[in-house]
Protein backbone atom coordinates (compact mmCIF):
# COMPACT_ATOMS: atom_id res chain seq x y z
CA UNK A 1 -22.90 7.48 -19.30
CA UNK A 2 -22.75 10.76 -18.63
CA UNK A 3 -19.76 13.14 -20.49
CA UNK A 4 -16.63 13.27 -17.82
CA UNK A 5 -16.07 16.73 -16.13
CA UNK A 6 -12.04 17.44 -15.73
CA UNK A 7 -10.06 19.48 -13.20
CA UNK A 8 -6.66 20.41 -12.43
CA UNK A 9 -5.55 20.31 -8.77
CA UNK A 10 -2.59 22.61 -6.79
CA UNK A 11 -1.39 23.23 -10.94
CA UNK A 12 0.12 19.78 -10.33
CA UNK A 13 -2.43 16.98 -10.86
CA UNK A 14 -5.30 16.40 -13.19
CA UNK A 15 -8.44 14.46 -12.29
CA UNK A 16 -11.94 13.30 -14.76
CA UNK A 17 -15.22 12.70 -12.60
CA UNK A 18 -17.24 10.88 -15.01
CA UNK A 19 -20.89 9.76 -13.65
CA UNK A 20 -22.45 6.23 -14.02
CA UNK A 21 -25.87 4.80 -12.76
CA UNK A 22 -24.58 3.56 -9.37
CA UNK A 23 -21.29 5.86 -9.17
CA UNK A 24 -18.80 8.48 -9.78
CA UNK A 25 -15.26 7.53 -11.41
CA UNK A 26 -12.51 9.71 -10.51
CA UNK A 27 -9.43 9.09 -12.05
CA UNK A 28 -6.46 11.58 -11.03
CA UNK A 29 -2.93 11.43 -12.02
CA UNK A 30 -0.45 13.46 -14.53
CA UNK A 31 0.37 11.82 -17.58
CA UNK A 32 -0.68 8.90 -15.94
CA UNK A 33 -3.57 8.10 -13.80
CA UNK A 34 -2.35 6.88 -10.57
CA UNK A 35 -5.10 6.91 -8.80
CA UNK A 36 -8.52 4.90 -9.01
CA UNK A 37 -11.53 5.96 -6.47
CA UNK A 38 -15.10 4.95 -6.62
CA UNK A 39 -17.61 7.34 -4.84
CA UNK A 40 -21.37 5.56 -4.98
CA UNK A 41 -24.62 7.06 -5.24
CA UNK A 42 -25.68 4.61 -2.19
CA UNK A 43 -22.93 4.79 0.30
CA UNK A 44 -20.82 7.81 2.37
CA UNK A 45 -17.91 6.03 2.21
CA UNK A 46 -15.79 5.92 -1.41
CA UNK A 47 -13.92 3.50 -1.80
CA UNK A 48 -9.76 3.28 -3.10
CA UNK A 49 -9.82 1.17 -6.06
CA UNK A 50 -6.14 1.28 -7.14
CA UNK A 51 -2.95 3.70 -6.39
CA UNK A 52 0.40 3.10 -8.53
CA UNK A 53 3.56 5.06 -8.55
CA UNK A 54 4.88 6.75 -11.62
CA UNK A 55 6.99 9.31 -12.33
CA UNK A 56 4.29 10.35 -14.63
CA UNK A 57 1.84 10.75 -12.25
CA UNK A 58 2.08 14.62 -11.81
CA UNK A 59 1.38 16.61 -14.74
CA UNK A 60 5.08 17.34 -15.19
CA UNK A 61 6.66 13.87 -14.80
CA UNK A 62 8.55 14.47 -11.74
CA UNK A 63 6.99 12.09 -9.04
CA UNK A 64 9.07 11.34 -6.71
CA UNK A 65 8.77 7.79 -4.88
CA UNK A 66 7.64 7.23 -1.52
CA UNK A 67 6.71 10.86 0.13
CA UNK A 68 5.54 12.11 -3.54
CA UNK A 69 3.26 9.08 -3.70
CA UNK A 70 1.61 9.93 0.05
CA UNK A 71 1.07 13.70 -1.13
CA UNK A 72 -0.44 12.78 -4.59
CA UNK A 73 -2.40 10.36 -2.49
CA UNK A 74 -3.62 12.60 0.13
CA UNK A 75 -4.62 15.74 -2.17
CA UNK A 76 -6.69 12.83 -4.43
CA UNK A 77 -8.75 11.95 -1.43
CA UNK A 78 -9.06 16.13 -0.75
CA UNK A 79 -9.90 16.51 -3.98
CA UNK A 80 -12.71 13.86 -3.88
CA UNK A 81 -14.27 15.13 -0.42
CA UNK A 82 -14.14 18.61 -1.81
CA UNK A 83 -16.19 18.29 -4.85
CA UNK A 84 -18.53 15.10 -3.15
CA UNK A 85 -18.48 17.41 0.50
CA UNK A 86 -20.82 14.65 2.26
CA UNK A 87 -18.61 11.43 1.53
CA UNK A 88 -17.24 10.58 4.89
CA UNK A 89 -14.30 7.73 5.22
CA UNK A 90 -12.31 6.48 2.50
CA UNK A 91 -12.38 2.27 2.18
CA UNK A 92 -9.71 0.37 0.68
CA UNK A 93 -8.34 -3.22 0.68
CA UNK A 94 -4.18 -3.67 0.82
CA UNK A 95 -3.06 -5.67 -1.36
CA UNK A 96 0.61 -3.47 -1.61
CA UNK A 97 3.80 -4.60 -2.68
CA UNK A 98 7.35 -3.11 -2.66
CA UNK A 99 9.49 -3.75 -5.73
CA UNK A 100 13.00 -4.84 -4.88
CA UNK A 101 15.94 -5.71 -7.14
CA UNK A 102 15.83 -7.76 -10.44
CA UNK A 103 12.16 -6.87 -10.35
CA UNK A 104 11.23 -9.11 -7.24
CA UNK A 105 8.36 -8.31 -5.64
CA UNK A 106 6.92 -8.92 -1.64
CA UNK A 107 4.01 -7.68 0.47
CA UNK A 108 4.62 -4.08 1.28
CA UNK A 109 2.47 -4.50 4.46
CA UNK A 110 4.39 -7.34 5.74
CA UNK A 111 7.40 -5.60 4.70
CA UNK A 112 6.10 -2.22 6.69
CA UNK A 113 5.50 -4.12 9.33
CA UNK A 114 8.96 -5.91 10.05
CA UNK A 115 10.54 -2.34 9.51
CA UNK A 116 8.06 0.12 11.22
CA UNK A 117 5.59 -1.97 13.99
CA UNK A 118 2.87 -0.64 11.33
CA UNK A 119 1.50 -1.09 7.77
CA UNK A 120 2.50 1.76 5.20
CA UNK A 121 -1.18 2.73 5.22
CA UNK A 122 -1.40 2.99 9.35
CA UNK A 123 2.05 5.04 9.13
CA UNK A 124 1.08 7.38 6.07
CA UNK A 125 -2.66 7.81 6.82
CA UNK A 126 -3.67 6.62 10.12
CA UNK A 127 -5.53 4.08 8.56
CA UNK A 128 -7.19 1.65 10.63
CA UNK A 129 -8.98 -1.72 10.29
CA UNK A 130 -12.42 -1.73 9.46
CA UNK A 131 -13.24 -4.22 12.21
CA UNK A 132 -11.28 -2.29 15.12
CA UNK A 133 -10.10 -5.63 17.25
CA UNK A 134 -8.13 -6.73 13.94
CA UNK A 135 -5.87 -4.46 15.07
CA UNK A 136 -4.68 -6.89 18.28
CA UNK A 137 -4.09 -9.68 15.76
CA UNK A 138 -1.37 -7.79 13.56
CA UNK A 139 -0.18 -6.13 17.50
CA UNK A 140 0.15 -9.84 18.19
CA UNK A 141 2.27 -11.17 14.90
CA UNK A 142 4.77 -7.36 15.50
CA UNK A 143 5.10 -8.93 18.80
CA UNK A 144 5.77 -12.65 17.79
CA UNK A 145 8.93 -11.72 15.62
CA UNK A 146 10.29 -9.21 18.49
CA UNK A 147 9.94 -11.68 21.76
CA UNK A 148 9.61 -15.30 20.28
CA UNK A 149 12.30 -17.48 20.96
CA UNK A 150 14.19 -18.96 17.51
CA UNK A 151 13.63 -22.25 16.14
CA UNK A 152 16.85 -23.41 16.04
CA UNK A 153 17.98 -22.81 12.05
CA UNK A 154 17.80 -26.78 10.73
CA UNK A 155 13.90 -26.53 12.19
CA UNK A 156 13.64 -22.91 10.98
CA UNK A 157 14.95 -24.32 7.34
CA UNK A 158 12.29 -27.10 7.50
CA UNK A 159 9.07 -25.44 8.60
CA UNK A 160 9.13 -22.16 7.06
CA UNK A 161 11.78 -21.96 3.67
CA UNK A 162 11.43 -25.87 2.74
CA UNK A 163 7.71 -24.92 3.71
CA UNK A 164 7.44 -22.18 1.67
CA UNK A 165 9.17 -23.98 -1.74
CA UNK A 166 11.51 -21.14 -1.36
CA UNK A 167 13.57 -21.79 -4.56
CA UNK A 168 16.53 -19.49 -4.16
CA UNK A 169 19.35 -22.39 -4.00
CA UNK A 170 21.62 -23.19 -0.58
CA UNK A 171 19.47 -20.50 0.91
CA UNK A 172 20.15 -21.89 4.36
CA UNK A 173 24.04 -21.42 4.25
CA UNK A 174 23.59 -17.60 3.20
CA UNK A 175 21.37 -17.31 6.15
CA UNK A 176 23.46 -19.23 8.55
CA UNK A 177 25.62 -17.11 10.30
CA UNK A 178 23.05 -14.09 10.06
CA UNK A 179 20.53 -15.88 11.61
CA UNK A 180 22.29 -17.24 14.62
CA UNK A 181 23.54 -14.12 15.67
CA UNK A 182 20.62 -12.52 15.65
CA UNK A 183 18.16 -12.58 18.99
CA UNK A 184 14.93 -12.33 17.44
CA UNK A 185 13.28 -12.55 14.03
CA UNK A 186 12.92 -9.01 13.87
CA UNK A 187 16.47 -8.70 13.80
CA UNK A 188 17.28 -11.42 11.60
CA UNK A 189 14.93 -9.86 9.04
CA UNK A 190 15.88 -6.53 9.39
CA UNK A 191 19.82 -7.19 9.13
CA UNK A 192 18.78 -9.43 6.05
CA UNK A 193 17.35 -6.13 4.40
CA UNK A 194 20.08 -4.21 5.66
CA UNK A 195 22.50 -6.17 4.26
CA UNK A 196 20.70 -7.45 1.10
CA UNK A 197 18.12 -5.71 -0.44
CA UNK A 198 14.21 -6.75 0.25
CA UNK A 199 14.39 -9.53 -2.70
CA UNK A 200 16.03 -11.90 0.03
CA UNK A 201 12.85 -12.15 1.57
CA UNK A 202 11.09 -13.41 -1.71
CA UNK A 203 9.14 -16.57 -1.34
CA UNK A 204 9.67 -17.35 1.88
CA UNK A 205 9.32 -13.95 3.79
CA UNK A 206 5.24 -13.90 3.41
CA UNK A 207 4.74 -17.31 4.07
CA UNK A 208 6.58 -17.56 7.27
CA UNK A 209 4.63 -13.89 8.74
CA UNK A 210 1.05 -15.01 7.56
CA UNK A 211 1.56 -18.08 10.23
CA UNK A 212 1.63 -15.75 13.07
CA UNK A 213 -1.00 -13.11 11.63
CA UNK A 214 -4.12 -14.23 11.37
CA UNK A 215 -5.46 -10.53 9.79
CA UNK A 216 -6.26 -11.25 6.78
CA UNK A 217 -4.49 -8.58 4.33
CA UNK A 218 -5.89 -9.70 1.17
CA UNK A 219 -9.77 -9.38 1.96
CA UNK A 220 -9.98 -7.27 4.98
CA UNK A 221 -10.88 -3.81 4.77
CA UNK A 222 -9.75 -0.38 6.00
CA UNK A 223 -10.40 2.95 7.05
CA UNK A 224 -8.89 6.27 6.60
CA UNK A 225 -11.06 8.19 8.98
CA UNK A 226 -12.40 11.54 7.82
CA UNK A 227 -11.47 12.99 10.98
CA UNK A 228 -7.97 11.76 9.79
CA UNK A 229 -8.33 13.48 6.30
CA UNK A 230 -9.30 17.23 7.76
CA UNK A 231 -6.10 17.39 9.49
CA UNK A 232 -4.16 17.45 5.60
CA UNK A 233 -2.87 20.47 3.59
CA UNK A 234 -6.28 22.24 1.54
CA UNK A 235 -6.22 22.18 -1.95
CA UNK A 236 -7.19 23.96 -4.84
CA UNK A 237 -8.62 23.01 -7.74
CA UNK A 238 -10.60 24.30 -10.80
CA UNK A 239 -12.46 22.78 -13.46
CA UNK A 240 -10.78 22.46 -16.88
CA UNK A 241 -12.16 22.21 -20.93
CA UNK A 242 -9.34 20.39 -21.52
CA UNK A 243 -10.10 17.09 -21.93
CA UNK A 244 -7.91 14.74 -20.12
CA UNK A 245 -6.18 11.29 -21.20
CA UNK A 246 -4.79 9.50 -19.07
CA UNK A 247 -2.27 6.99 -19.83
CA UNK A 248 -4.15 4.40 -17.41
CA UNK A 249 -2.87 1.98 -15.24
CA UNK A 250 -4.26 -1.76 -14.22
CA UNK A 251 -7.33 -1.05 -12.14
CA UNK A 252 -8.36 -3.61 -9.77
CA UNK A 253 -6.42 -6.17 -8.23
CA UNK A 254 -4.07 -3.45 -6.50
CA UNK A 255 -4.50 -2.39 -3.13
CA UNK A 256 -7.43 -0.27 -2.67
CA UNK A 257 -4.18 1.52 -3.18
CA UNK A 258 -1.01 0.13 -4.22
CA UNK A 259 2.23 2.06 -3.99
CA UNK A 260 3.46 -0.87 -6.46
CA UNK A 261 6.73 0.28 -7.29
CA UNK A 262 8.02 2.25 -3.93
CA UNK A 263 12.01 1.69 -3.19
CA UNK A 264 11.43 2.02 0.87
């Protein structure tokens, strides 16, 4: 292993590179590292390992959620195609979650989706999937909760929150007179959220969407196009004797970025 090289990017963010047999490790937050990204020896395209929110992921502790997050995000993957100029596209899997009241927790890309028509990662970075007719299948699920009739609520109850082992009690009552009003499941999601917060959809919420979308979020990869990433703000950066420390967060099992703890 070879000794990690540092850097300090727009005076805002820090980043080590450190250099293995088959890779290099770049690890870029503030305080904290935030951000995870693999570039290998082998292959053009790095790959997103893990992205977190933190307040502490700029250098000063003032991250802001949401839009902060998509900077930090975009001048990490500048920063990496700056100093590694012949990567191309940036790979990750999304495995994102939003963090809702009481610490609840649901599928930020099914959550995108019911709000916005796309994932966070299509809306923030144009990022598409890496086999480009997966795209029809999550067209075809948007489309299913806009122009699908309703189950009637007793059959709705059965098949998708008895399904589900939803165990938030007399569930069905609080939903009642939401969910005949509304005129689509789009709506009767979205007023949920509106008039909730986006813990109501625990338990059930994912279970009911991943039976009309056969994409398959967890393994499925995607593709922030590098045609996509030349379009962003330039950076600048310098290398630093300062050795860096990062308080570190989980790697793996995130997203291929993860904005874990957004309030959207």
């Amino acid at each position: 292993m070879i000794s990690p090289k540092y850097y300090q990017i727009n005076n805002k963010f820090f980043a080590s590179v450190t250099e293995s047999k088959h890779e290099f490790r770049v690890k870029f937050g503030g305080i904290k590292q935030c951000i995870n990204i693999s570039v290998y020896k082998d292959d053009v395209d790095p790959n997103i390992n893990g992205i977190s929110f933190d307040k502490k992921c700029s250098k000063d502790a003032d991250m802001i959620s949401g839009e902060g997050t998509v900077e930090m995000t975009k001048i990490a993957i500048k920063f990496v195609k700056s100093i590694f100029p012949d990567v191309r596209n940036f790979m990750l899997k999304d495995h994102s979650k939003i963090t809702c009241e009481y610490n609840n927790t649901v599928p930020l890309y099914y959550f995108y989706l019911i709000k916005h028509g796309k994932t966070w990662y299509q809306s923030k970075f144009n990022a598409k999937p890496f086999n480009k007719d997966d795209i029809q299948l999550i067209k075809e699920a948007v489309d299913y909760m806009k122009n699908e009739p309703m189950l009637q609520l007793e059959e709705f109850n059965k098949k998708y929150i008895v399904g589900s082992k939803c165990r938030l009690k007399n569930f069905v009552n609080f939903i009642k007179e939401t969910y005949n009003k509304s005129k689509s499941y789009h709506e009767f999601i979205n007023t949920l959220i509106s008039e909730n917060d986006c813990g109501i959809l625990q338990y059930w919420f994912s279970y009911f969407f991943s039976k009309h979308c056969t994409f398959n979020f967890g393994e499925s990869l995607w593709v922030i196009s590098s045609k996509t990433i030349e379009k962003w703000p330039e950076i600048t950066y310098k290398e630093t004797k300062e050795q860096i420390k990062f308080l570190s967060i989980h790697e793996g099992g995130y997203a291929g970025g993860d904005p874990a703890d957004f309030k959207l």
